[in-house]
Protein backbone atom coordinates (compact mmCIF):
# COMPACT_ATOMS: atom_id res chain seq x y z
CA UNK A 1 0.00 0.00 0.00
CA UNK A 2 1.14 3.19 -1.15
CA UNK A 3 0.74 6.84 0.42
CA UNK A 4 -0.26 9.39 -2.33
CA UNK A 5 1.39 12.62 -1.09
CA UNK A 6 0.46 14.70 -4.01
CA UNK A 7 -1.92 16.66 -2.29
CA UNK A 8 0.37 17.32 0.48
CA UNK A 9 2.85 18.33 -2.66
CA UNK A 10 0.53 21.10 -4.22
CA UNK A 11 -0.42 22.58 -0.40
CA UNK A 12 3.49 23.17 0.28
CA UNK A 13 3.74 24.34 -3.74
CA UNK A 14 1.25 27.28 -2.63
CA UNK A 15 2.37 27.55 0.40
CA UNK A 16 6.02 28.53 -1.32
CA UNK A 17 4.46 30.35 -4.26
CA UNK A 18 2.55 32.92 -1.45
CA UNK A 19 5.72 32.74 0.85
CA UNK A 20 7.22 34.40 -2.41
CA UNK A 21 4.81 36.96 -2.94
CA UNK A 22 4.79 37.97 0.21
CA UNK A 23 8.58 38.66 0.86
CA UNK A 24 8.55 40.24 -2.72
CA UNK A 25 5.31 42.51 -1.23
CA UNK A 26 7.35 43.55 1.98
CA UNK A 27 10.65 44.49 0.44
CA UNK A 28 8.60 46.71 -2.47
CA UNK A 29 6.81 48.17 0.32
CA UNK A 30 9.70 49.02 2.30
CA UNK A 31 11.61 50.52 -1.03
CA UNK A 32 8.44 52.66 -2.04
CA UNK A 33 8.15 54.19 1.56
CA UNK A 34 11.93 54.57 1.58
CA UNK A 35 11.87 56.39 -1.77
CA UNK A 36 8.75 58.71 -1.11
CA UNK A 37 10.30 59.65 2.21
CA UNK A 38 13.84 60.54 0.76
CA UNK A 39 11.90 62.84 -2.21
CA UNK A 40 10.16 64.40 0.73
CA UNK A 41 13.38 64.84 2.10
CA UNK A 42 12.40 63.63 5.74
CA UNK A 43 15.36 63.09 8.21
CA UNK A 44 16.80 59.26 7.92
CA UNK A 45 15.98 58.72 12.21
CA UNK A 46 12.45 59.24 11.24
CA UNK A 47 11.95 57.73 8.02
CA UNK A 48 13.22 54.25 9.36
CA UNK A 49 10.25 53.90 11.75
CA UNK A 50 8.05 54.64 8.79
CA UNK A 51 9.96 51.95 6.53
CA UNK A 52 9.19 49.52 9.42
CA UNK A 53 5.68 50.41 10.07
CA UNK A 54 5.27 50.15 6.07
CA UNK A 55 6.30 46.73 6.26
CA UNK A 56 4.40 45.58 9.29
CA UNK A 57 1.19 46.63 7.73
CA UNK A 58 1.98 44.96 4.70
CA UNK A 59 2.68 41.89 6.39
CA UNK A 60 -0.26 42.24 8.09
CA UNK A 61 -2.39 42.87 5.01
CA UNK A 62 -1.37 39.67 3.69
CA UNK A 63 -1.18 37.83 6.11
CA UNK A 64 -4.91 38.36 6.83
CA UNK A 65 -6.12 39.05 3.42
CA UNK A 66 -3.92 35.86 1.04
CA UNK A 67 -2.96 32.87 3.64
């Protein structure tokens, strides 16, 4: 008797694939913030905390909204 794993397969194929996405969503969040901020010229102590929270609420977006 076999065990048929391919479901198992696909689940940790998605699983991957939106693992993906979701690191590629953070980091483009985190450059678009940075880049706004340094056109707006705001000081680099301050715009770090904004980078950060940009990237929190991103994660949190999809984290509640894709998995």
């Amino acid at each position: 008797m076999e065990i048929d794993f391919s479901p198992l397969e696909d689940l940790m194929k998605t699983l991957v694939i939106k693992a993906v996405w979701f690191s590629v969503a953070v980091i483009v969040a985190a450059v678009i913030v940075t880049v706004v901020l340094k056109f707006l010229r705001v000081p680099r102590f301050i715009s770090k905390y904004f980078v950060i929270a940009a990237m929190l609420g991103t994660a949190y977006y999809w984290a509640t909204h894709y998995f």
